[in-house]
C-alpha atoms as a PDB file:
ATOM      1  CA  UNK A   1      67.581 110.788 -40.028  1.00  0.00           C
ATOM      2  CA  UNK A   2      64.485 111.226 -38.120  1.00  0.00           C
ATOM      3  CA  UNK A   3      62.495 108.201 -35.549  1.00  0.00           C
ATOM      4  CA  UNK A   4      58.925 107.414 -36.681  1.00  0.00           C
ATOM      5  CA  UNK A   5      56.640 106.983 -34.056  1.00  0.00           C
ATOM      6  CA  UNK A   6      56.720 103.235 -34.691  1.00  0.00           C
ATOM      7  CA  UNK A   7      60.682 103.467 -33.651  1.00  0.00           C
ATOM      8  CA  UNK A   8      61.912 102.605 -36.872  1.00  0.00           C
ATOM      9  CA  UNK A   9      64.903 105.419 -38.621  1.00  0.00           C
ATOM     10  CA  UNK A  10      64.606 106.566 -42.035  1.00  0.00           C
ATOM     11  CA  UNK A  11      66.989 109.320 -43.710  1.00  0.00           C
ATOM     12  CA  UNK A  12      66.097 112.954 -44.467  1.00  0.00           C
ATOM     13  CA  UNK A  13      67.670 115.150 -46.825  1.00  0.00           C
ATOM     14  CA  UNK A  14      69.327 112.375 -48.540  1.00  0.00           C
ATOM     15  CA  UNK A  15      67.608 111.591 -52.211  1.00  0.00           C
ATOM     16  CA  UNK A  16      66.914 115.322 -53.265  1.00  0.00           C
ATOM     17  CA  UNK A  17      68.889 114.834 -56.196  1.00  0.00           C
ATOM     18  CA  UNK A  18      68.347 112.980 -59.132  1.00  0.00           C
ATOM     19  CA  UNK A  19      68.679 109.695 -60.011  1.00  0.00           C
ATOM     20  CA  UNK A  20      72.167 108.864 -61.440  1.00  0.00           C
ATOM     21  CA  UNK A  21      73.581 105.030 -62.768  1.00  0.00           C
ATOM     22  CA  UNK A  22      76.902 105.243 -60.765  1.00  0.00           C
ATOM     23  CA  UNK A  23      77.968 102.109 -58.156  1.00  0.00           C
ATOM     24  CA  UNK A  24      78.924 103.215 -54.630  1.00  0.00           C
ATOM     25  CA  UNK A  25      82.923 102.786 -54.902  1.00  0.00           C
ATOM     26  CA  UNK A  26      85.992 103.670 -53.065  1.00  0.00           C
ATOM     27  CA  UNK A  27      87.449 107.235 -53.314  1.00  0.00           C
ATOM     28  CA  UNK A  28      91.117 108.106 -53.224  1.00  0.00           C
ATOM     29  CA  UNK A  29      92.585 110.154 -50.343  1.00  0.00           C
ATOM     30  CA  UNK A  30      96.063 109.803 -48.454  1.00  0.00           C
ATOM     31  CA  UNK A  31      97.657 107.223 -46.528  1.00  0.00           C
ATOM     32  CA  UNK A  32      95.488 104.503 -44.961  1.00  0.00           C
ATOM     33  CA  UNK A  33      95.601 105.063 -41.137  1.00  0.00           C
ATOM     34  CA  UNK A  34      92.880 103.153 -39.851  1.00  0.00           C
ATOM     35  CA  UNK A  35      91.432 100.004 -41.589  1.00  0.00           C
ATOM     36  CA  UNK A  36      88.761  97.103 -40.624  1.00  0.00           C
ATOM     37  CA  UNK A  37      89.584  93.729 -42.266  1.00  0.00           C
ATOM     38  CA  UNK A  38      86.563  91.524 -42.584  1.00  0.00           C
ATOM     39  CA  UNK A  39      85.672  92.829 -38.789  1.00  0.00           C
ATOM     40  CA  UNK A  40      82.731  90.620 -37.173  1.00  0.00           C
ATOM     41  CA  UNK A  41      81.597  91.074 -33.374  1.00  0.00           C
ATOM     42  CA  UNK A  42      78.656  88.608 -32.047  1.00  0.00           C
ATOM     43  CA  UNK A  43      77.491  88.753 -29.058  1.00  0.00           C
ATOM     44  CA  UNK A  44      75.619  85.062 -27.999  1.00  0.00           C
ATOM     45  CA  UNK A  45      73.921  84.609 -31.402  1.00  0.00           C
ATOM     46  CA  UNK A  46      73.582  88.054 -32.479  1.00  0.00           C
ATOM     47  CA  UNK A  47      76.387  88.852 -35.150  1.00  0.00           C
ATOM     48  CA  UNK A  48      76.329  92.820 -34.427  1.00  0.00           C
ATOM     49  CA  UNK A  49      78.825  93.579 -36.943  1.00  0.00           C
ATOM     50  CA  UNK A  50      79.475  91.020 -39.802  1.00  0.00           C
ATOM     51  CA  UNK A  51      82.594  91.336 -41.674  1.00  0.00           C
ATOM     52  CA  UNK A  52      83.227  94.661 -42.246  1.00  0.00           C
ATOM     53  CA  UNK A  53      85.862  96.238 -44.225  1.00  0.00           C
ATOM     54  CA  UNK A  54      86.711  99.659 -44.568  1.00  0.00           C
ATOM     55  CA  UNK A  55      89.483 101.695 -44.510  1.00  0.00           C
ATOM     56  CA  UNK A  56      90.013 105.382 -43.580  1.00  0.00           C
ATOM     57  CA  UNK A  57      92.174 107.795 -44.944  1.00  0.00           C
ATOM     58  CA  UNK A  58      94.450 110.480 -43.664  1.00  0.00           C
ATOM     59  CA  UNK A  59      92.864 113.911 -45.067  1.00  0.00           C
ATOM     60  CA  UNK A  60      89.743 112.790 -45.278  1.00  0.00           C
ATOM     61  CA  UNK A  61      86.309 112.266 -43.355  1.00  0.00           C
ATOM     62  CA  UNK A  62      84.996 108.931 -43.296  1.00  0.00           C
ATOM     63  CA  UNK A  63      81.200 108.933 -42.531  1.00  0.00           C
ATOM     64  CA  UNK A  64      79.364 105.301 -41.123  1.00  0.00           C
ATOM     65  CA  UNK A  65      75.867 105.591 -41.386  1.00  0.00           C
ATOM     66  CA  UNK A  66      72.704 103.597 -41.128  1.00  0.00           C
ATOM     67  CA  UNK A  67      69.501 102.906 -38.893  1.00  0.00           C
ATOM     68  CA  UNK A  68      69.543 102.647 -35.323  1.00  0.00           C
ATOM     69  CA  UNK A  69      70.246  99.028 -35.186  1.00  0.00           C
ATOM     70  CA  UNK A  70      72.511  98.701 -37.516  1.00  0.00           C
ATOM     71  CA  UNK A  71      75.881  98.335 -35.582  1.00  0.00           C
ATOM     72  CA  UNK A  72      77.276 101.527 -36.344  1.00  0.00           C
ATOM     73  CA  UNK A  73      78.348 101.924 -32.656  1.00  0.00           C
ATOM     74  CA  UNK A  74      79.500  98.089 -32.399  1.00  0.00           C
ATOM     75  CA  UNK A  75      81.791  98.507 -35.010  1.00  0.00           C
ATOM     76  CA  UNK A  76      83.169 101.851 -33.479  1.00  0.00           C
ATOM     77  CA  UNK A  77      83.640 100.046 -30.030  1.00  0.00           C
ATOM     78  CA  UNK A  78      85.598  97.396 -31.804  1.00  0.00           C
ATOM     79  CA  UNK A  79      87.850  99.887 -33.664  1.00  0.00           C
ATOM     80  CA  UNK A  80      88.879 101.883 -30.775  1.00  0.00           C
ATOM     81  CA  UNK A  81      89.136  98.445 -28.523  1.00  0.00           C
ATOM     82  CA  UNK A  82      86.864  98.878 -25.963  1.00  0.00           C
ATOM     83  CA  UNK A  83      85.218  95.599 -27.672  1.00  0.00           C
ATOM     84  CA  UNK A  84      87.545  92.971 -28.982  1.00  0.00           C
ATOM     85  CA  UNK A  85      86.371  91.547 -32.548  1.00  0.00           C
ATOM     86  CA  UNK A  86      84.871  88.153 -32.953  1.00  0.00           C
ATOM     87  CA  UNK A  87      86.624  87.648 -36.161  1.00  0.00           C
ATOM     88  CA  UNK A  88      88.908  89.576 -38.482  1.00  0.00           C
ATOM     89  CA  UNK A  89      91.388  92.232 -37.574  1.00  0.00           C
ATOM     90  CA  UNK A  90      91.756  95.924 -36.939  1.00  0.00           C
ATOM     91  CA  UNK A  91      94.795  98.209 -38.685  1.00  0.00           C
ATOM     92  CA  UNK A  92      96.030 101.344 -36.689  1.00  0.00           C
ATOM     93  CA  UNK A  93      99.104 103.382 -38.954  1.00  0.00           C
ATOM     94  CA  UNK A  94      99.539 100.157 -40.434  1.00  0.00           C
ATOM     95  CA  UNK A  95     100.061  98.001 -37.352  1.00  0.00           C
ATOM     96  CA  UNK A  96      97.673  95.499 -36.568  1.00  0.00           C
ATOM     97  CA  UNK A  97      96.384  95.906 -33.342  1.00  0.00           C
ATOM     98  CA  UNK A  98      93.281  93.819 -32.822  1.00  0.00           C
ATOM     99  CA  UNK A  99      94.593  92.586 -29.227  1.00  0.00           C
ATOM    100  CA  UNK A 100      95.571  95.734 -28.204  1.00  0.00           C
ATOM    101  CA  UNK A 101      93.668  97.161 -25.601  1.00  0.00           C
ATOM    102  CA  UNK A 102      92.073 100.735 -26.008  1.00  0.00           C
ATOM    103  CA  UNK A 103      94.652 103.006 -23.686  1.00  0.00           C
ATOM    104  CA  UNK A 104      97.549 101.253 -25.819  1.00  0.00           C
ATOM    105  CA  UNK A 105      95.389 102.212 -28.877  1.00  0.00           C
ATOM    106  CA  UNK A 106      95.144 105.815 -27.749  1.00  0.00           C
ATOM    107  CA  UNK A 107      98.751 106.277 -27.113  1.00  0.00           C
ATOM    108  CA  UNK A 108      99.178 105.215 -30.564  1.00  0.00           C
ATOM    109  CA  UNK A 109      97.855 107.604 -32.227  1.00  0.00           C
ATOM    110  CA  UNK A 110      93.539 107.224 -32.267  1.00  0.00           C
ATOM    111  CA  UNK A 111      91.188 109.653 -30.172  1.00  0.00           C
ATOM    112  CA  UNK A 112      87.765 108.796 -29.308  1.00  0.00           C
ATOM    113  CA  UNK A 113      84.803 110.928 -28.841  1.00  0.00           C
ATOM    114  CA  UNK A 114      81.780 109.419 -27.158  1.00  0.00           C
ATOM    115  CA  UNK A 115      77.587 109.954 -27.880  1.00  0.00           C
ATOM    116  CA  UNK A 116      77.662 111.959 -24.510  1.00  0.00           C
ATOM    117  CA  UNK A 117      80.273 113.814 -22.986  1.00  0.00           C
ATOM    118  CA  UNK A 118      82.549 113.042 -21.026  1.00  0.00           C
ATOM    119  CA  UNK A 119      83.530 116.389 -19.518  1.00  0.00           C
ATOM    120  CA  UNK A 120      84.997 117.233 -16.160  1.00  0.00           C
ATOM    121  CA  UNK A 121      82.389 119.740 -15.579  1.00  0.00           C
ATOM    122  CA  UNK A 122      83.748 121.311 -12.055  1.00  0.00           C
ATOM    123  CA  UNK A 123      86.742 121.813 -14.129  1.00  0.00           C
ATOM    124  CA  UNK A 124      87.865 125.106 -16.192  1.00  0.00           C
ATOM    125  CA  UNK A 125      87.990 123.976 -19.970  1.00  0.00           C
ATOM    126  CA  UNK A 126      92.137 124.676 -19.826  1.00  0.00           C
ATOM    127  CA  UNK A 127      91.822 121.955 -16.994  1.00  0.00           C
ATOM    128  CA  UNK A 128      90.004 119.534 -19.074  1.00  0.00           C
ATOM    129  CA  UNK A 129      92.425 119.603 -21.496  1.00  0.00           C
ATOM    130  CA  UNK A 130      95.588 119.578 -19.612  1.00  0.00           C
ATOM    131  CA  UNK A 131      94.261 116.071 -18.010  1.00  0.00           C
ATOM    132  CA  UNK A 132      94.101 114.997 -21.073  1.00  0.00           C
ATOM    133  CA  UNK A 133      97.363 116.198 -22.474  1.00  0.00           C
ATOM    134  CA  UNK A 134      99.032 114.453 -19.320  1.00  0.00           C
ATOM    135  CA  UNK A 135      97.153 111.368 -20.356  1.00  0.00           C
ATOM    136  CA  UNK A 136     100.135 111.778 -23.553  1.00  0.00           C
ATOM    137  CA  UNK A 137     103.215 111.638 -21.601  1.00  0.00           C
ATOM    138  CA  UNK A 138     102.616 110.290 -18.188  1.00  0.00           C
ATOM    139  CA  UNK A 139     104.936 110.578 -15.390  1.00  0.00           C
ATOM    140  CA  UNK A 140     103.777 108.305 -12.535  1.00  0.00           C
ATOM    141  CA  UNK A 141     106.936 108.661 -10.697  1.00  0.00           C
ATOM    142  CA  UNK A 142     106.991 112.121 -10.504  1.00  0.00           C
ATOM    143  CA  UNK A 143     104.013 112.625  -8.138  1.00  0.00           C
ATOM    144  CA  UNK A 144     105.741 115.633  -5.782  1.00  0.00           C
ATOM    145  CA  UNK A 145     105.054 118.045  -8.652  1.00  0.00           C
ATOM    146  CA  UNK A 146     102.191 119.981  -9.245  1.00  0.00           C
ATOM    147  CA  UNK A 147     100.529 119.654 -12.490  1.00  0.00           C
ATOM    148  CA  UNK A 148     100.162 123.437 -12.841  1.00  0.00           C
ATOM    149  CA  UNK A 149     103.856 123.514 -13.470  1.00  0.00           C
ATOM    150  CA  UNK A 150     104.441 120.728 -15.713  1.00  0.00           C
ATOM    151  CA  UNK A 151     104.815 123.250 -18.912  1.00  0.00           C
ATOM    152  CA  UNK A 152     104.169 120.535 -21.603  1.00  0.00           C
ATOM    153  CA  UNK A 153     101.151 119.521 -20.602  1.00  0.00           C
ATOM    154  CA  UNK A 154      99.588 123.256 -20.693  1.00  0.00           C
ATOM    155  CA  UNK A 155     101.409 124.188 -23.562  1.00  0.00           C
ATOM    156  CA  UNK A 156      99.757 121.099 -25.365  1.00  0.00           C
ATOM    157  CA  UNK A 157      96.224 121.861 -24.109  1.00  0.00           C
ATOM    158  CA  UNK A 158      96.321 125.385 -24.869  1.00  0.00           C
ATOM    159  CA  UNK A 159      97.491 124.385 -28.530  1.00  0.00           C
ATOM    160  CA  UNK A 160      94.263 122.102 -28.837  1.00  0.00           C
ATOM    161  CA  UNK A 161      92.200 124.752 -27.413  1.00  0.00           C
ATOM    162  CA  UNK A 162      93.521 126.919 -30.394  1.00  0.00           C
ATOM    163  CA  UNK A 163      92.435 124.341 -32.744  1.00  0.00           C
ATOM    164  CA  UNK A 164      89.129 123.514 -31.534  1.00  0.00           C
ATOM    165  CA  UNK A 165      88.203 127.198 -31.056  1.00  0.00           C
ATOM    166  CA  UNK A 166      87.721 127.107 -27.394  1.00  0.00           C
ATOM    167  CA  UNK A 167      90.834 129.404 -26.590  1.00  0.00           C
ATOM    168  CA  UNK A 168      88.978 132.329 -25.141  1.00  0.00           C
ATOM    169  CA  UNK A 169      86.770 130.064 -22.780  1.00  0.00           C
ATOM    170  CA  UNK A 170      90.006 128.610 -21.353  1.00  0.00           C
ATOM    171  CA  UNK A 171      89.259 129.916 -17.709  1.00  0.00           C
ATOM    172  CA  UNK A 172      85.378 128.910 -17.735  1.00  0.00           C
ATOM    173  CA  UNK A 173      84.214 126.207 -15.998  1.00  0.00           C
ATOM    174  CA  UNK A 174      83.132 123.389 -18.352  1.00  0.00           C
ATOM    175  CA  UNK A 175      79.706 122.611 -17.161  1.00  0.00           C
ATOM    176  CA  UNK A 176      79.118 126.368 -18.098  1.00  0.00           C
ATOM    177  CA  UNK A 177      79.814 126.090 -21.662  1.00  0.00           C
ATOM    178  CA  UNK A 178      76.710 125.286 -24.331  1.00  0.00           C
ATOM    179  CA  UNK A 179      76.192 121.701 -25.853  1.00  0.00           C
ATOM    180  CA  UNK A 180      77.764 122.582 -28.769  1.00  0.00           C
ATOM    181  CA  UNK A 181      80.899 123.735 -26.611  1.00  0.00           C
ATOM    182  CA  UNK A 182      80.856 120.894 -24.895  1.00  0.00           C
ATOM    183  CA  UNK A 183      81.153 118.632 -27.566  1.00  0.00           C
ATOM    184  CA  UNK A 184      84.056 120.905 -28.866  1.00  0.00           C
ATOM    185  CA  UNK A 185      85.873 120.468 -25.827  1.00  0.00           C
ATOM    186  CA  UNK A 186      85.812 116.925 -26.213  1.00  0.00           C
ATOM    187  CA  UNK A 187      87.541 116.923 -29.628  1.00  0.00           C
ATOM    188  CA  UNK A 188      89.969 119.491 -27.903  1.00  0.00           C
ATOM    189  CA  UNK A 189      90.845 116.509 -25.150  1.00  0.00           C
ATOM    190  CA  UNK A 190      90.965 114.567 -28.225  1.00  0.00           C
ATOM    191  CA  UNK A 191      93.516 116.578 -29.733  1.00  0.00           C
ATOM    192  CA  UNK A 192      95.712 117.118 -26.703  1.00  0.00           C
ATOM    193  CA  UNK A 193      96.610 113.056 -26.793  1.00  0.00           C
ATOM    194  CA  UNK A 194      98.565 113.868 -30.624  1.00  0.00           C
ATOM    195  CA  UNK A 195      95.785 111.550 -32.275  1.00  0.00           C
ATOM    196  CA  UNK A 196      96.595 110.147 -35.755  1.00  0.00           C
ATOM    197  CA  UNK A 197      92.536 108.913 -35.948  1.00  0.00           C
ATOM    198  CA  UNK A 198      90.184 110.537 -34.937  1.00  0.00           C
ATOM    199  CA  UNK A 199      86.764 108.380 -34.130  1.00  0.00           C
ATOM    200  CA  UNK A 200      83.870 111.083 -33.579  1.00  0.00           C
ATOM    201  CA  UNK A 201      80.504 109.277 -32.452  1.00  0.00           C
ATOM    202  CA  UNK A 202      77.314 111.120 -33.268  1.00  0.00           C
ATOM    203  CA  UNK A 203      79.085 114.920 -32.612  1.00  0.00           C
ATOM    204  CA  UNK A 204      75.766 117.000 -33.784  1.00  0.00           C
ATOM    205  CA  UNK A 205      73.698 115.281 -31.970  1.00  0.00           C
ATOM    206  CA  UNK A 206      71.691 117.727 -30.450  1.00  0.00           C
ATOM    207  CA  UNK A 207      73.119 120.833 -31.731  1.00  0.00           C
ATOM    208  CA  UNK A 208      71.137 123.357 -33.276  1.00  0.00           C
ATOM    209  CA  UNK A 209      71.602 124.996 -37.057  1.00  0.00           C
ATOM    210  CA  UNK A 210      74.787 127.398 -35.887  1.00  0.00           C
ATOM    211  CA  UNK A 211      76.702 125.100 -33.340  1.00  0.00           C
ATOM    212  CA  UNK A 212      76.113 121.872 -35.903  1.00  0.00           C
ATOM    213  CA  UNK A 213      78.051 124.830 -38.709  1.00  0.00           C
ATOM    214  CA  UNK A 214      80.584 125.409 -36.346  1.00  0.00           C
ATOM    215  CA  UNK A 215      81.355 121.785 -35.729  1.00  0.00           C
ATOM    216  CA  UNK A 216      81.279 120.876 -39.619  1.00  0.00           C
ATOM    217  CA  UNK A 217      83.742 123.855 -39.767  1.00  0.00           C
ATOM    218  CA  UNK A 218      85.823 122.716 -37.328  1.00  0.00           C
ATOM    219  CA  UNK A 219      86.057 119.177 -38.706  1.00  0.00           C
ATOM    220  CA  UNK A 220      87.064 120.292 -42.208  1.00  0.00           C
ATOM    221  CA  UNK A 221      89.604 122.148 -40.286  1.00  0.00           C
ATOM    222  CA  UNK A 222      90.742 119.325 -38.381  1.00  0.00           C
ATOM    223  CA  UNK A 223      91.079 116.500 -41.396  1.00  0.00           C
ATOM    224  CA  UNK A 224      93.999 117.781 -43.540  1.00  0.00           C
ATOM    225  CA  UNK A 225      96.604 116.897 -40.431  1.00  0.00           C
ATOM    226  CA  UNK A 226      94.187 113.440 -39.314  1.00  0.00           C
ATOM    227  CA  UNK A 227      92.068 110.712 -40.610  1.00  0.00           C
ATOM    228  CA  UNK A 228      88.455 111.490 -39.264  1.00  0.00           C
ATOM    229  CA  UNK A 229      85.695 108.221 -38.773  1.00  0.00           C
ATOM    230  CA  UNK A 230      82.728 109.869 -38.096  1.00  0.00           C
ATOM    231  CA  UNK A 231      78.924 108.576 -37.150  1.00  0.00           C
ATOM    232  CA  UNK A 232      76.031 110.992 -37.737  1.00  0.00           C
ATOM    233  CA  UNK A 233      72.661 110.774 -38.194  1.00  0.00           C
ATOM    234  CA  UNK A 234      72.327 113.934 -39.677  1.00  0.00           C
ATOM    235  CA  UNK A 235      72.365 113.110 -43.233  1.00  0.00           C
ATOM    236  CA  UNK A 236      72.908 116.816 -44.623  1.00  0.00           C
ATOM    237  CA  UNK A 237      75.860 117.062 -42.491  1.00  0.00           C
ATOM    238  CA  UNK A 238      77.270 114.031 -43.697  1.00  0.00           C
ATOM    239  CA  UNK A 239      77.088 114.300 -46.794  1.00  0.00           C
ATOM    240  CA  UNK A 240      78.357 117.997 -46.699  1.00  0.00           C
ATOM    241  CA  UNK A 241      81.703 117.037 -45.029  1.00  0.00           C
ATOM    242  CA  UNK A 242      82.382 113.503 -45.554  1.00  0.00           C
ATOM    243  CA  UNK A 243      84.918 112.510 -48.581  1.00  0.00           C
ATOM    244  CA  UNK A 244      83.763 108.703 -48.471  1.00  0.00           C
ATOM    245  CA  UNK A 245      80.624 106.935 -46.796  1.00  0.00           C
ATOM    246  CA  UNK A 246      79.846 103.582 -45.676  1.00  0.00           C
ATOM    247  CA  UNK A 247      76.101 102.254 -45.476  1.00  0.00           C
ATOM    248  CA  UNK A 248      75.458  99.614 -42.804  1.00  0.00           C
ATOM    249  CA  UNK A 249      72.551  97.097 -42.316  1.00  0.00           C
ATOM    250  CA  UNK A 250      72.258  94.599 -39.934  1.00  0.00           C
ATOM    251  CA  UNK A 251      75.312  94.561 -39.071  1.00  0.00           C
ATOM    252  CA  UNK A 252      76.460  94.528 -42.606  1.00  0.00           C
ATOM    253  CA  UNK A 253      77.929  96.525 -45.262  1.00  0.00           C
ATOM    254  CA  UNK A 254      75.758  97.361 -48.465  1.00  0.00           C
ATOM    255  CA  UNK A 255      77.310 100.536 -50.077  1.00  0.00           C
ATOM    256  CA  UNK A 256      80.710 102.533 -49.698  1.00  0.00           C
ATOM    257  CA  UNK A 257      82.141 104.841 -51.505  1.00  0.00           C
ATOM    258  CA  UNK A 258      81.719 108.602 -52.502  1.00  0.00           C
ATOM    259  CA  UNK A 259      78.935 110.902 -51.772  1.00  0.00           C
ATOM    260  CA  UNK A 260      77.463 110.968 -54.492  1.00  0.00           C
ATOM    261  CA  UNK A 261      78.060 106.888 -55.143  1.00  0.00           C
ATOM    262  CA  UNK A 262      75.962 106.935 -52.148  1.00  0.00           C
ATOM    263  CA  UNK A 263      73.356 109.308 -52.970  1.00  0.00           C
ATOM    264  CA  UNK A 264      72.196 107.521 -56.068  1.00  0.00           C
ATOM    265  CA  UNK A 265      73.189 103.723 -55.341  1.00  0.00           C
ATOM    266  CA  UNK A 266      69.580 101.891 -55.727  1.00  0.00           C
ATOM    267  CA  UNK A 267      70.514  99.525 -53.297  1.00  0.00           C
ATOM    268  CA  UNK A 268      70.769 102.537 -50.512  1.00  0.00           C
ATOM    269  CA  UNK A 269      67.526 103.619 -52.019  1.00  0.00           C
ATOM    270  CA  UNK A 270      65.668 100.286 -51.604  1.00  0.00           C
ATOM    271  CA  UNK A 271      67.501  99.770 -47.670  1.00  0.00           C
ATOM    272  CA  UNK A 272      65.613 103.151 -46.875  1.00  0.00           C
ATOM    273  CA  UNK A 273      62.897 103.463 -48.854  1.00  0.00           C
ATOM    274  CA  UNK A 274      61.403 100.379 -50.145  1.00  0.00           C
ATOM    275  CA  UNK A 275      61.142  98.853 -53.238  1.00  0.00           C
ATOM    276  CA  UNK A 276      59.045 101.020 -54.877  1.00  0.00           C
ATOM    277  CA  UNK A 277      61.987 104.001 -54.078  1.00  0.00           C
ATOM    278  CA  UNK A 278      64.153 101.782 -55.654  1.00  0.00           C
ATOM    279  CA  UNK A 279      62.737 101.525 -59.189  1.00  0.00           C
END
């Protein structure tokens, strides 16, 4: 997706293929881990996100996309609970838990990655990640012991080092590493807290042509053992890696389903390109 000078978003890369008659549907997958039931969040008399359903699967990526505007981070605020819903309710491995806060959330299973990082930059990357590993089983009684020693906490970081490809920058110091390493790191905190879910928010953005490959690599990697929700704007990186999208405007739902579904759905077409797209 690229800004116009007059601020408004349109997609790139998106309608390259022909035109095709299918609906935008739901795809199969595994077991439902995360799910939005009829999810609305207003804020004075601006309905944000209005009922919203959705439901993401273990093994597969889940893409949200749509213009700036169009509530894409609302919605992900209100899944993770840093924003309680106005209406409906929000599923975590099949527990509802639209009152529960978003620590309690993260302890049960869903990791959150944020627009811009959230790094410990004076901090070696193994550091990073061992914070957040402690974050998993915390021991607030047990404040004589160094956290150096505490050998479940380093063997956990390490592991999610490992998986995020960051294992040979262990010793660096964070602010040292590229964007793109950032933003790996921050998965690799992610993975350190056992997630079930993992919620990435706009993790390309920024990146350049080999660090957004790496990422995409990394995130096929990651999906067979989690259930990934992700929010990009870049729309040939979505719709290389994600097994199901959702299309918001306004605040509202107007296509899910597969990739293709999505590619070809005319009312996707007329949302971004205008009626004469459309026909």
């Amino acid at each position: 997706m690229r800004d116009t000078p007059g601020g408004a978003s349109r997609f790139v890369g998106v309608y390259d293929m022909p035109d095709a008659s299918s609906q935008a549907g739901g795809t199969g997958g595994g077991e439902v881990l995360l799910r939005a039931n009829a999810v609305s969040r207003s804020f004075g008399g601006l309905k944000a996100v209005d009922r919203v359903s959705l439901a993401v699967r273990r093994g597969t990526v889940h893409a949200v996309i749509g213009t700036n505007g169009a509530g894409k981070s609302t919605l992900i605020n209100v899944l993770s609970g840093e924003l309680p819903a106005s209406e409906g309710s929000v599923e975590l491995l099949g527990r509802d838990v639209s009152r529960w806060s978003q620590p309690r959330r993260a302890q049960a299973g869903l990791g959150r990655s944020y627009q811009r990082n959230t790094i410990f930059a004076p901090f070696t990357v193994f550091e990073n990640c061992r914070l957040s590993a402690q974050a998993r089983r915390q021991r607030p009684w047990d404040w004589l012991s160094a956290a150096s020693r505490c050998s479940f906490s380093g063997s956990v970081a390490r592991a999610a080092l490992e998986k995020a490809g960051l294992a040979t920058h262990a010793d660096r110091e964070a602010g040292t590493l590229s964007h793109g390493q950032k933003r790996q790191l921050e998965i690799a905190m992610c993975l350190a807290t056992a997630p079930r879910v993992l919620v990435l928010d706009e993790p390309l953005a920024g990146m350049g042509a080999e660090e957004s490959d790496r990422m995409l690599s990394l995130l096929e990697g990651l999906k067979s053992e989690h259930a990934i929700l992700l929010v990009e704007h870049d729309m040939d990186a979505v719709f290389r890696v994600s097994d199901e999208i959702t299309v918001m405007v306004n605040g509202r739902v107007i296509a899910s389903g597969a990739p293709e579904a999505i590619r070809n759905s005319p009312d996707v077409r007329e949302a971004y390109l205008g009626d004469e797209a459309a026909r």
